[in-house]
C-alpha atoms as a PDB file:
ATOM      1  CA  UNK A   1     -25.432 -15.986 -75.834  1.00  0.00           C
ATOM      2  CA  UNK A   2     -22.774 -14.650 -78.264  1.00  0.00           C
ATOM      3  CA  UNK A   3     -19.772 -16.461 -77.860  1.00  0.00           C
ATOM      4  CA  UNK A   4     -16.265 -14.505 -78.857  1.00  0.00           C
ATOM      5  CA  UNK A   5     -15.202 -17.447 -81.338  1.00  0.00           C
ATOM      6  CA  UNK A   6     -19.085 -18.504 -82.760  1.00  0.00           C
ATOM      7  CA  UNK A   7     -18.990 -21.633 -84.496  1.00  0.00           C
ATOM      8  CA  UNK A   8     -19.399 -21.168 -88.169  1.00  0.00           C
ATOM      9  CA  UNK A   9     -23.247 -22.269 -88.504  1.00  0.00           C
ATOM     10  CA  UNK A  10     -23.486 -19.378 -85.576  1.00  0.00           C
ATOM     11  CA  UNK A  11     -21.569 -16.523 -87.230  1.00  0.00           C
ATOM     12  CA  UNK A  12     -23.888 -17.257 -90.634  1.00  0.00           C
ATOM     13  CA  UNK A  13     -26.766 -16.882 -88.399  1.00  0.00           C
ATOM     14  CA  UNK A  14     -25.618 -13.665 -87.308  1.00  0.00           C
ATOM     15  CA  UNK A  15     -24.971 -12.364 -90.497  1.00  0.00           C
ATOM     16  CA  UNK A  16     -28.310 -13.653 -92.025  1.00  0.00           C
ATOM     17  CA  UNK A  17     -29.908 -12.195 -89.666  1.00  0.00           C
ATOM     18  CA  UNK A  18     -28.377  -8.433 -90.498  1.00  0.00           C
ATOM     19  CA  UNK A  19     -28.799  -9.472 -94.108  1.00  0.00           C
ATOM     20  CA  UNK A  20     -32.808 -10.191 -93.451  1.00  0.00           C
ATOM     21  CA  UNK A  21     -33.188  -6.890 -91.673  1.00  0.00           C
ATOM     22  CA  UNK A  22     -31.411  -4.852 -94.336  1.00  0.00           C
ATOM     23  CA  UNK A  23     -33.387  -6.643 -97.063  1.00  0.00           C
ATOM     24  CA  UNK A  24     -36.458  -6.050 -95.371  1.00  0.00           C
ATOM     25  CA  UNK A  25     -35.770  -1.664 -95.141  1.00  0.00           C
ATOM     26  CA  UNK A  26     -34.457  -2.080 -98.867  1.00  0.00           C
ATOM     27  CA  UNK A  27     -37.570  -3.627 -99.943  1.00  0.00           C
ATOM     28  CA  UNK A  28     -39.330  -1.003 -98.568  1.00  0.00           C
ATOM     29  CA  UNK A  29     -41.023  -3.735 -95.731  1.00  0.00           C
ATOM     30  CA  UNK A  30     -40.454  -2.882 -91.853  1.00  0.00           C
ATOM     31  CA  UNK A  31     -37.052  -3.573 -90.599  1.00  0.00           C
ATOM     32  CA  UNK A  32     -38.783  -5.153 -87.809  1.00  0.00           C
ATOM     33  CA  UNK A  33     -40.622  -7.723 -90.154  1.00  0.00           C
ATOM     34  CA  UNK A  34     -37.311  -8.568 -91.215  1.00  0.00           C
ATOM     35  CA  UNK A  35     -36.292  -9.457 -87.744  1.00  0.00           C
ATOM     36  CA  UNK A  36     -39.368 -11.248 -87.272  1.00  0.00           C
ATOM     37  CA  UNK A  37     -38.374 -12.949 -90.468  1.00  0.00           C
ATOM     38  CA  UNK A  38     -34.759 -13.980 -88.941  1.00  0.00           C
ATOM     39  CA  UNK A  39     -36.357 -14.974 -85.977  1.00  0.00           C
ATOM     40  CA  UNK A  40     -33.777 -12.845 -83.333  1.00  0.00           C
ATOM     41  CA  UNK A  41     -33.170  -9.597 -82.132  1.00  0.00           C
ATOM     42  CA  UNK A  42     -29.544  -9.343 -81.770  1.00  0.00           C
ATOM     43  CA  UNK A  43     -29.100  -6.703 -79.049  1.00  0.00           C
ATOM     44  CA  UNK A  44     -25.679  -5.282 -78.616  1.00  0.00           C
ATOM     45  CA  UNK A  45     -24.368  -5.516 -75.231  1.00  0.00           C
ATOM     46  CA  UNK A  46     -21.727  -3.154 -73.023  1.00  0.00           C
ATOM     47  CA  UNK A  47     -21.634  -4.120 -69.532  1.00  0.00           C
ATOM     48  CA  UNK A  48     -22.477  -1.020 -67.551  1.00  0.00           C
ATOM     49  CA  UNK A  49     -24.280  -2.277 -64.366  1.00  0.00           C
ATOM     50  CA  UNK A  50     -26.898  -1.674 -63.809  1.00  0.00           C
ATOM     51  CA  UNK A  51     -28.025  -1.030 -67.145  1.00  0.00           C
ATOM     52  CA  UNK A  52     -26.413  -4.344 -68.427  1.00  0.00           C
ATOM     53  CA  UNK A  53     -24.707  -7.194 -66.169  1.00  0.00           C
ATOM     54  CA  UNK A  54     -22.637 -10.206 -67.554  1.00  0.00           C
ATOM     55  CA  UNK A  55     -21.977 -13.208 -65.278  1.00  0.00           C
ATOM     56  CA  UNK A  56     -18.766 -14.030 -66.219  1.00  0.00           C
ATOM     57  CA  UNK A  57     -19.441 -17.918 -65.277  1.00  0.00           C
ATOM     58  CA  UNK A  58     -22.405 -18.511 -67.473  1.00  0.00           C
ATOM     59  CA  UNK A  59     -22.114 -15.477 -69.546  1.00  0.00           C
ATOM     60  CA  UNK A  60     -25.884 -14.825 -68.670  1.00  0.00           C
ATOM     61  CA  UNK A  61     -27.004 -10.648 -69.185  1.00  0.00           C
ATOM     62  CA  UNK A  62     -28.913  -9.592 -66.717  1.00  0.00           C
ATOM     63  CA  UNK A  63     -29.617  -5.658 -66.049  1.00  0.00           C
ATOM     64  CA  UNK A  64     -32.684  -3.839 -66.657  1.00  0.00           C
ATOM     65  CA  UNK A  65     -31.898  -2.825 -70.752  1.00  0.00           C
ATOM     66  CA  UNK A  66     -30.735  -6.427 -70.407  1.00  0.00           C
ATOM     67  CA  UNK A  67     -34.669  -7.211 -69.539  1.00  0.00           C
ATOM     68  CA  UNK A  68     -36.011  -4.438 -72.192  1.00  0.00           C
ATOM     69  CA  UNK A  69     -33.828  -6.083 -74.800  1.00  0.00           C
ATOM     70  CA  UNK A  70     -35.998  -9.362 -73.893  1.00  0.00           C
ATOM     71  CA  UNK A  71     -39.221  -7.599 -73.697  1.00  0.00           C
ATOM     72  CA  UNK A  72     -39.072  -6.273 -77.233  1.00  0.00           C
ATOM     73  CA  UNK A  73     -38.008  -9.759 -78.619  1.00  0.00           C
ATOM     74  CA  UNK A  74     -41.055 -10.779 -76.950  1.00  0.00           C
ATOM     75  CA  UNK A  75     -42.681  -7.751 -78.831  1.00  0.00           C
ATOM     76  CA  UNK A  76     -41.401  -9.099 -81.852  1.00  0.00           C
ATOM     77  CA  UNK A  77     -41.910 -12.930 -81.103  1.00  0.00           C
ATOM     78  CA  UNK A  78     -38.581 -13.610 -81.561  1.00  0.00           C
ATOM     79  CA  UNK A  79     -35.551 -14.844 -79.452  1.00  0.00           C
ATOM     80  CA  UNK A  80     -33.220 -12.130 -78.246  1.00  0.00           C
ATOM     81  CA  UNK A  81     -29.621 -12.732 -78.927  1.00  0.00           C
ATOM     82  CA  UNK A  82     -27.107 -10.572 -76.683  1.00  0.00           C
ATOM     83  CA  UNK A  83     -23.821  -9.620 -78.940  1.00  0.00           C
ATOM     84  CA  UNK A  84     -20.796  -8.863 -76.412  1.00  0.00           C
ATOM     85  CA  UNK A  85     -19.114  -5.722 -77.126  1.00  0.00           C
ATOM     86  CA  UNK A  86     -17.476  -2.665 -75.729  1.00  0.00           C
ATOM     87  CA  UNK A  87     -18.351   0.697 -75.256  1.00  0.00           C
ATOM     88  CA  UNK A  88     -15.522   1.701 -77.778  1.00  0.00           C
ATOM     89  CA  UNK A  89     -17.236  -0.169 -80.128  1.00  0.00           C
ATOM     90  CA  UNK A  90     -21.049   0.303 -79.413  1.00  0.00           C
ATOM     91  CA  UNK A  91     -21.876   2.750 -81.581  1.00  0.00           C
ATOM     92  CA  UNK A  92     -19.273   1.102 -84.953  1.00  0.00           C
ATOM     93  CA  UNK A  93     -20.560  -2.422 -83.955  1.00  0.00           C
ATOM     94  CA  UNK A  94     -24.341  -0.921 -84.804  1.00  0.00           C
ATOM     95  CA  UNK A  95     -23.213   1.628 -87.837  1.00  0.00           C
ATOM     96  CA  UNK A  96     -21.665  -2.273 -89.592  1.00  0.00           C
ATOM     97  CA  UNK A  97     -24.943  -4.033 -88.926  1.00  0.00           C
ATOM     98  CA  UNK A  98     -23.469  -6.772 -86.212  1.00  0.00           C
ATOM     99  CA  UNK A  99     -27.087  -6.094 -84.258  1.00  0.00           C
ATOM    100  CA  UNK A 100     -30.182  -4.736 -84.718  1.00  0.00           C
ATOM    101  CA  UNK A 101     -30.365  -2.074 -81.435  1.00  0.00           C
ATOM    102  CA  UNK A 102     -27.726  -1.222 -79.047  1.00  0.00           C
ATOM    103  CA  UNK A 103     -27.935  -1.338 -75.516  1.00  0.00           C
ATOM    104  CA  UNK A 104     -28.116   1.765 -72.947  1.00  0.00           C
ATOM    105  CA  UNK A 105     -27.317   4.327 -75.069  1.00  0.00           C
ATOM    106  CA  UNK A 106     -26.392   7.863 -74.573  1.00  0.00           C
ATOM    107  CA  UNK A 107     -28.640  10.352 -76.847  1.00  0.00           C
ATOM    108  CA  UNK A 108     -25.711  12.640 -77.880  1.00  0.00           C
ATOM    109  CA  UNK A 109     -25.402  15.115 -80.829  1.00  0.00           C
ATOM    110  CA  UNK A 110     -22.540  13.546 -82.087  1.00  0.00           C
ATOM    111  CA  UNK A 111     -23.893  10.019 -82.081  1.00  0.00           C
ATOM    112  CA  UNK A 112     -27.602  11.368 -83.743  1.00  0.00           C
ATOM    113  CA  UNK A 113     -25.534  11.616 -86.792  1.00  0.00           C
ATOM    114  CA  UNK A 114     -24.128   8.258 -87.190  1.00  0.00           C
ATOM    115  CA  UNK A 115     -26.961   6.051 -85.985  1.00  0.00           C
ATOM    116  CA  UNK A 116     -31.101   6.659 -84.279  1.00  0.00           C
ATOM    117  CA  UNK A 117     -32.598   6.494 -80.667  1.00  0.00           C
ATOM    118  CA  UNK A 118     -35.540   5.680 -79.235  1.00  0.00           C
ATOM    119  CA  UNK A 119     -37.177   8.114 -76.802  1.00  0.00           C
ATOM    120  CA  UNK A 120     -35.043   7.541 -73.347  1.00  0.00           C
ATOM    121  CA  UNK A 121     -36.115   4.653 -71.123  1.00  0.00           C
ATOM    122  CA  UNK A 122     -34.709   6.938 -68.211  1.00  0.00           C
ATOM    123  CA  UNK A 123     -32.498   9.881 -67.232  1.00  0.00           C
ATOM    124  CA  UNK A 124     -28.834   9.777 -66.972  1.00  0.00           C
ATOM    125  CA  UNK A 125     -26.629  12.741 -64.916  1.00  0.00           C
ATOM    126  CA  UNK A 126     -22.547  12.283 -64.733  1.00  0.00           C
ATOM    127  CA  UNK A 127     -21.600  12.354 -61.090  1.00  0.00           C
ATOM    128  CA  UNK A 128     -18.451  12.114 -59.386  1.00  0.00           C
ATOM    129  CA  UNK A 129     -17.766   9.708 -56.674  1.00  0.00           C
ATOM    130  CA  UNK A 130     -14.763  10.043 -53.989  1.00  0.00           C
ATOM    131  CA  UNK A 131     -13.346   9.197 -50.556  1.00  0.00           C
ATOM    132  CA  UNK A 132     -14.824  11.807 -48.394  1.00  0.00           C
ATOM    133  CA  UNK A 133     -11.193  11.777 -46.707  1.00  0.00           C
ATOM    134  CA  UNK A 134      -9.307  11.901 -49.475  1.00  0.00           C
ATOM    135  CA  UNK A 135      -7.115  14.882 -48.688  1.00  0.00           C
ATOM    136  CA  UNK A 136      -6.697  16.030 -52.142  1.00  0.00           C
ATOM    137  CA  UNK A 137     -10.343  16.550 -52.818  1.00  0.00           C
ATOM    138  CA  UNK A 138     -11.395  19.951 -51.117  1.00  0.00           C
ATOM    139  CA  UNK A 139     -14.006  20.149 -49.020  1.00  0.00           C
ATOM    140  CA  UNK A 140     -17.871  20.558 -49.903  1.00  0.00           C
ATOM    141  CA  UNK A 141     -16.910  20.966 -53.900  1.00  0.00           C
ATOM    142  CA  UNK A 142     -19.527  22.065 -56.258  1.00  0.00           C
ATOM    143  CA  UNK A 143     -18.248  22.248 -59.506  1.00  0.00           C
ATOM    144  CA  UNK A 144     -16.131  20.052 -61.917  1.00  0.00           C
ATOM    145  CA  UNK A 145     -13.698  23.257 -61.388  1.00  0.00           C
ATOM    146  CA  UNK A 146     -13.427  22.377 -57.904  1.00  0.00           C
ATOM    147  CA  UNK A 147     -11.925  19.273 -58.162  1.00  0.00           C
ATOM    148  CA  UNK A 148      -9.711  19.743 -61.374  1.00  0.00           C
ATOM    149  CA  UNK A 149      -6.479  20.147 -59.542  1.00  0.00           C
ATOM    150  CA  UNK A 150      -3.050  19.233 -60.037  1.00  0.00           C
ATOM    151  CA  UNK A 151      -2.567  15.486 -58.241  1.00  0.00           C
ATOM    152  CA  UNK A 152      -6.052  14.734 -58.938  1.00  0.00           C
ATOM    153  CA  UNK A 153      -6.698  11.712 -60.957  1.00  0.00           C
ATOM    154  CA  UNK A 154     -10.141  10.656 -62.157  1.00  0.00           C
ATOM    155  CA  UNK A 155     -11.004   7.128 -63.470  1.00  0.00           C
ATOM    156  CA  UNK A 156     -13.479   6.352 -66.400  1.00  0.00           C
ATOM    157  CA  UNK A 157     -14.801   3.762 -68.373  1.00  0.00           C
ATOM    158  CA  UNK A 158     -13.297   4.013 -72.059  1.00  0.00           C
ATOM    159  CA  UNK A 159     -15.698   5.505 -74.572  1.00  0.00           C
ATOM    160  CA  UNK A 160     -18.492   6.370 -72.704  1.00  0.00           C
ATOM    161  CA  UNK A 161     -20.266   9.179 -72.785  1.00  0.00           C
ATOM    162  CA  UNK A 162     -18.967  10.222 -69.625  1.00  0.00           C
ATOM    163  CA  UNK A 163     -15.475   9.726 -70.658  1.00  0.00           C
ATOM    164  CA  UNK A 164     -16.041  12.098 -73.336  1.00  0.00           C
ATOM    165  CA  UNK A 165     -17.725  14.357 -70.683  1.00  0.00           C
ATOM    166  CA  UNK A 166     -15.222  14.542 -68.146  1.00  0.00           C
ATOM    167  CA  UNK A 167     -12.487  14.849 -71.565  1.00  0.00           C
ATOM    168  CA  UNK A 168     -13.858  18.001 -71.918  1.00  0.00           C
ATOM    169  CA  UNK A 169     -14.229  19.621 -68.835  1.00  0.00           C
ATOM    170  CA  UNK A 170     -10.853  19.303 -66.929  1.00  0.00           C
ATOM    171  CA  UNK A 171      -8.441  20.987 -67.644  1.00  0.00           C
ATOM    172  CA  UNK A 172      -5.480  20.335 -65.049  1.00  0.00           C
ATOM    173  CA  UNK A 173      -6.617  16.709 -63.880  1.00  0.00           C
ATOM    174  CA  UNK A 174      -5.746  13.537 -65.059  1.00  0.00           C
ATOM    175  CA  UNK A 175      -7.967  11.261 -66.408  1.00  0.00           C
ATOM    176  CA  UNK A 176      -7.551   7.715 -66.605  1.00  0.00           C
ATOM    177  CA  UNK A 177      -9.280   5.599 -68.869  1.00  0.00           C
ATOM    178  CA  UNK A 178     -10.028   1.807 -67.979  1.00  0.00           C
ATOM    179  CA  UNK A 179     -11.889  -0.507 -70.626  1.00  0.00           C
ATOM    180  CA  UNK A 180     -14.581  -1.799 -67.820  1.00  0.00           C
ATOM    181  CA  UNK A 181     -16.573  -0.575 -64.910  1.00  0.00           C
ATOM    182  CA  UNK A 182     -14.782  -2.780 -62.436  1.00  0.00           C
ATOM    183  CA  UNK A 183     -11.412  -1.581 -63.479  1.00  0.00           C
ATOM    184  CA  UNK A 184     -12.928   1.644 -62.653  1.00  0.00           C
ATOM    185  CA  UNK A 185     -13.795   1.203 -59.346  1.00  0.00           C
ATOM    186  CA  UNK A 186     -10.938  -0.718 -58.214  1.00  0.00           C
ATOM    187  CA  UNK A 187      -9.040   2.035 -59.112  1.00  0.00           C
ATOM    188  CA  UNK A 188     -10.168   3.983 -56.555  1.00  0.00           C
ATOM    189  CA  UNK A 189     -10.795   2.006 -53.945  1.00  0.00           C
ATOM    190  CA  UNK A 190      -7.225   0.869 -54.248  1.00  0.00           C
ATOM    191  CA  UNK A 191      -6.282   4.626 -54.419  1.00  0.00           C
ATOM    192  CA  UNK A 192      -4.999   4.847 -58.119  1.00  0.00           C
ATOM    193  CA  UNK A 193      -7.237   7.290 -58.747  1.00  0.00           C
ATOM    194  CA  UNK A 194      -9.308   9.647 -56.877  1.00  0.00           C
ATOM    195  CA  UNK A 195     -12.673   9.858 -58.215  1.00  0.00           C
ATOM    196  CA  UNK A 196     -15.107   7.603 -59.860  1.00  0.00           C
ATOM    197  CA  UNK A 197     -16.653   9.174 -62.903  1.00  0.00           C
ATOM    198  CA  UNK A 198     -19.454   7.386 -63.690  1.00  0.00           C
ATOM    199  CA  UNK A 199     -24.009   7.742 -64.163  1.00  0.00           C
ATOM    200  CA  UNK A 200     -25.069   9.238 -61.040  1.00  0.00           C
ATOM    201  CA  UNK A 201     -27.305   5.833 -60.330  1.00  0.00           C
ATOM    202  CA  UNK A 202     -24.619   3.662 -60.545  1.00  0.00           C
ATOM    203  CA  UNK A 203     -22.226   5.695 -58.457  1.00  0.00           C
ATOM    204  CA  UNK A 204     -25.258   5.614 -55.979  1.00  0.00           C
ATOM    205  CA  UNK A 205     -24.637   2.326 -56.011  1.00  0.00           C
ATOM    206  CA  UNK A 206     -20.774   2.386 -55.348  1.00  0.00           C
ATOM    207  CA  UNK A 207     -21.586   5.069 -52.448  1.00  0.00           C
ATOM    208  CA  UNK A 208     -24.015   2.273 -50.602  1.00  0.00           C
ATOM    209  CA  UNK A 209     -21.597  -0.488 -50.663  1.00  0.00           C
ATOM    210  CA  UNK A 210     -18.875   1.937 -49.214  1.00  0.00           C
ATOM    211  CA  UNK A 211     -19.223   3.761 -46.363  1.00  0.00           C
ATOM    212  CA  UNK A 212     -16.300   6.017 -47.086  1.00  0.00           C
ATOM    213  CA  UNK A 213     -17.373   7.761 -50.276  1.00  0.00           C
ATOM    214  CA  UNK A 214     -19.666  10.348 -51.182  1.00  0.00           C
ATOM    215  CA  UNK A 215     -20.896  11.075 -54.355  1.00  0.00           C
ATOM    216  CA  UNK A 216     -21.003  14.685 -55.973  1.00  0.00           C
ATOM    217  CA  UNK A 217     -23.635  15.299 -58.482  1.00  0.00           C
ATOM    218  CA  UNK A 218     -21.285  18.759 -59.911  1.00  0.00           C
ATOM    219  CA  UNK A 219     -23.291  22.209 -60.668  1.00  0.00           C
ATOM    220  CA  UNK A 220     -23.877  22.893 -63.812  1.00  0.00           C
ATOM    221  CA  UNK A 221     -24.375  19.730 -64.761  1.00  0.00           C
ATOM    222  CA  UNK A 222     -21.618  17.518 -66.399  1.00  0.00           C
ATOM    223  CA  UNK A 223     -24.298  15.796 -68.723  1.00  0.00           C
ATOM    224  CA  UNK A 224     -27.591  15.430 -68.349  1.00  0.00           C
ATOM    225  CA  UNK A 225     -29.022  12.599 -71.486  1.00  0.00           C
ATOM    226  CA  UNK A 226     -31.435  10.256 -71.953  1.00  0.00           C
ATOM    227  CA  UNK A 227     -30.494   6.869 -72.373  1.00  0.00           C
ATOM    228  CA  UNK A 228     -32.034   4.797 -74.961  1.00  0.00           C
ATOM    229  CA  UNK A 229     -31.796   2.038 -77.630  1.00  0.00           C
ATOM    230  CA  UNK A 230     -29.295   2.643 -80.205  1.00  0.00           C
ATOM    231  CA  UNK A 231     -31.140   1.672 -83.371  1.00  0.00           C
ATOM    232  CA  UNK A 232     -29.754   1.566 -87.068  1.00  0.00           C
ATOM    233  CA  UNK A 233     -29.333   5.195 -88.832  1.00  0.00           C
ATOM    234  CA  UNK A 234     -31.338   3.888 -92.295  1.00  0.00           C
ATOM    235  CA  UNK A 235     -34.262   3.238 -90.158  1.00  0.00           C
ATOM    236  CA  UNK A 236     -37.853   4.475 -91.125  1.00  0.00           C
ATOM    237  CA  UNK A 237     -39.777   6.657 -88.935  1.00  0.00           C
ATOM    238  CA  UNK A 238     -42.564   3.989 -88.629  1.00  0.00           C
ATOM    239  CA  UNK A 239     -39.738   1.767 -87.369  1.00  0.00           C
ATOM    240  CA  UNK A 240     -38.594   4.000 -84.705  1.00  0.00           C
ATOM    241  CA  UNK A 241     -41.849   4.567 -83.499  1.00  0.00           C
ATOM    242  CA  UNK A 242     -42.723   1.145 -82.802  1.00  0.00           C
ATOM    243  CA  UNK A 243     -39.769   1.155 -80.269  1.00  0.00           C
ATOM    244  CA  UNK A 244     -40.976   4.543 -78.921  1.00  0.00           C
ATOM    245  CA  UNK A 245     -44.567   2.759 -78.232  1.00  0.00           C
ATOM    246  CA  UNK A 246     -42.457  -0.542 -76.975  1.00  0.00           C
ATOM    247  CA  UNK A 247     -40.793   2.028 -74.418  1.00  0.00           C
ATOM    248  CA  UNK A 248     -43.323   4.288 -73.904  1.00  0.00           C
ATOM    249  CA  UNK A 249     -46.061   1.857 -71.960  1.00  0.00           C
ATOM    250  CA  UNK A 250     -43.414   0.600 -69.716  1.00  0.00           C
ATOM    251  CA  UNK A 251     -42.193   3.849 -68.908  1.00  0.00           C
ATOM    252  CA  UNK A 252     -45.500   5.358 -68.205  1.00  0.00           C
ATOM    253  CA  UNK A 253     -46.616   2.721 -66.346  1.00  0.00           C
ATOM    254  CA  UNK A 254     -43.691   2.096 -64.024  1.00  0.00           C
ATOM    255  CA  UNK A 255     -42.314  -0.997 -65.388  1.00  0.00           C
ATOM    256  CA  UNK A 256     -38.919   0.777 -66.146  1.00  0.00           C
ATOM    257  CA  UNK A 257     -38.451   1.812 -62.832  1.00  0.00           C
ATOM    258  CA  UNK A 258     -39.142  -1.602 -61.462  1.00  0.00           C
ATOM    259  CA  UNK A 259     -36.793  -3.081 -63.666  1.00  0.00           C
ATOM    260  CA  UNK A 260     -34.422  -0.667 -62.567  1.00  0.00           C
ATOM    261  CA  UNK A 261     -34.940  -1.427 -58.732  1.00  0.00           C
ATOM    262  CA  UNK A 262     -34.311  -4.704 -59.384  1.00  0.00           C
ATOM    263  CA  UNK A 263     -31.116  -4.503 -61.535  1.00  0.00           C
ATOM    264  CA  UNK A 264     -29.852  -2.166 -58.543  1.00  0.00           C
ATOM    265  CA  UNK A 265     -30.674  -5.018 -55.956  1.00  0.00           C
ATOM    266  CA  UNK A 266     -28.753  -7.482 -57.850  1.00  0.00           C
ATOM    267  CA  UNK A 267     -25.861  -4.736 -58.202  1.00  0.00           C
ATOM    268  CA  UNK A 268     -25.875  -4.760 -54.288  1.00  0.00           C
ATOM    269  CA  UNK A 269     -26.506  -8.289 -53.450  1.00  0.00           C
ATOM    270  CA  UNK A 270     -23.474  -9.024 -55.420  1.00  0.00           C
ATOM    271  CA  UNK A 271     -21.457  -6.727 -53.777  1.00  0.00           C
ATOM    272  CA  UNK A 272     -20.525  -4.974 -57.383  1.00  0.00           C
END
């Protein structure tokens, strides 16, 4: 568990293990032997449920990247360490070397040139979630157009990709950008906003635990990405691959969209 104010001994450990990794690409060696070598996989974590899930008792991740992250320290036969971070910072945090693959990433043009991906573990569509009463939304919309009206205020998570989505597609709307998914949400069930702006499986989720919203998957598509691990730019192509073959058994086989079920029953058991 990363901890925001490590001990010293922990914070070395960290870096060491960056160090190890780097050495290891340098030297020409697998960046993945260098892991191996450091003995963790530091995994960079955003909490986006439910991709990746943070009790904020016992600081435990949960999520289903949360169990991929695990399954490819297993991989590796090392320990998976979970770095806390923000979605601001996701892509930075990876660029400086703070972990080895970020979480739940959005395969974007713009982020293909400052760091890699792995072929997508699933899917991801932007949809917009609203009170089906709300008289400001009009009825039966279609289109981001249709809802980009004067009054209209939609709420997203800070630097995600579907912040920068929704950035660029309204025009007369406001947007309003909250640092995490919960802020999000509240936001519109307390009426500060309008609509939830969000990946159309978790607003899926939002929908089921409220009987009053509906959930608008807009035409054309807002943003339709895989999601993947973020992995460092300087990586070799034999490197990548072996996360491609990590992610490409359990995707092929189902395992990926067990994991998600089960992230989405926890999502709904909790009443997030």
């Amino acid at each position: 568990m990363f901890m925001k104010f490590a001990k010293p001994l922990a914070a070395a450990a960290l870096v060491a293990a960056g160090i190890a990794g780097a050495a290891a690409a340098e030297d020409g060696k697998s960046y993945w032997a260098g892991v191996q070598e450091a003995g963790v996989l530091r995994c960079g974590a955003a909490v986006a449920p439910p991709y990746v899930m943070r009790d904020p008792a016992s600081g435990e991740y949960s999520g289903f990247f949360a169990d991929l992250c695990r399954e490819f320290a297993e991989t590796l036969d090392v320990k998976p360490e979970f770095v806390d971070t923000t979605w601001d910072n996701i892509v930075a945090g990876l660029q400086a070397g703070k972990w080895d693959v970020s979480l739940a990433l959005n395969r974007t043009p713009v982020r293909a040139m400052a760091v890699q991906f792995s072929i997508p573990a699933m899917e991801y569509q932007i949809s917009l979630a609203y009170n089906a009463e709300n008289p400001k939304i009009p009825a039966n919309p279609v289109s981001v157009a249709d809802i980009d009206l004067e009054g209209v205020t939609l709420a997203v998570m800070s630097g995600t990709a579907q912040d920068k989505a929704i950035s660029a597609a309204v025009k007369t709307a406001t947007v309003l950008r909250l640092p995490t998914n919960d802020e999000t949400r509240l936001a519109v069930v307390s009426r500060r906003a309008d609509i939830l702006v969000d990946a159309s499986d978790t607003n899926l989720l939002f929908t089921q635990g409220n009987d009053w919203a509906v959930a608008l998957n807009p035409e054309p598509a807002l943003a339709k990405q895989g999601v993947a691990f973020g992995l460092p730019y300087g990586l070799s192509a034999a490197d990548v691959e072996v996360v491609d073959i990590f992610l490409e058994e359990r995707v092929a086989t189902g395992h990926v969209d067990a994991l998600i079920r089960k992230a989405a029953d926890e999502v709904l058991a909790a009443g997030q």
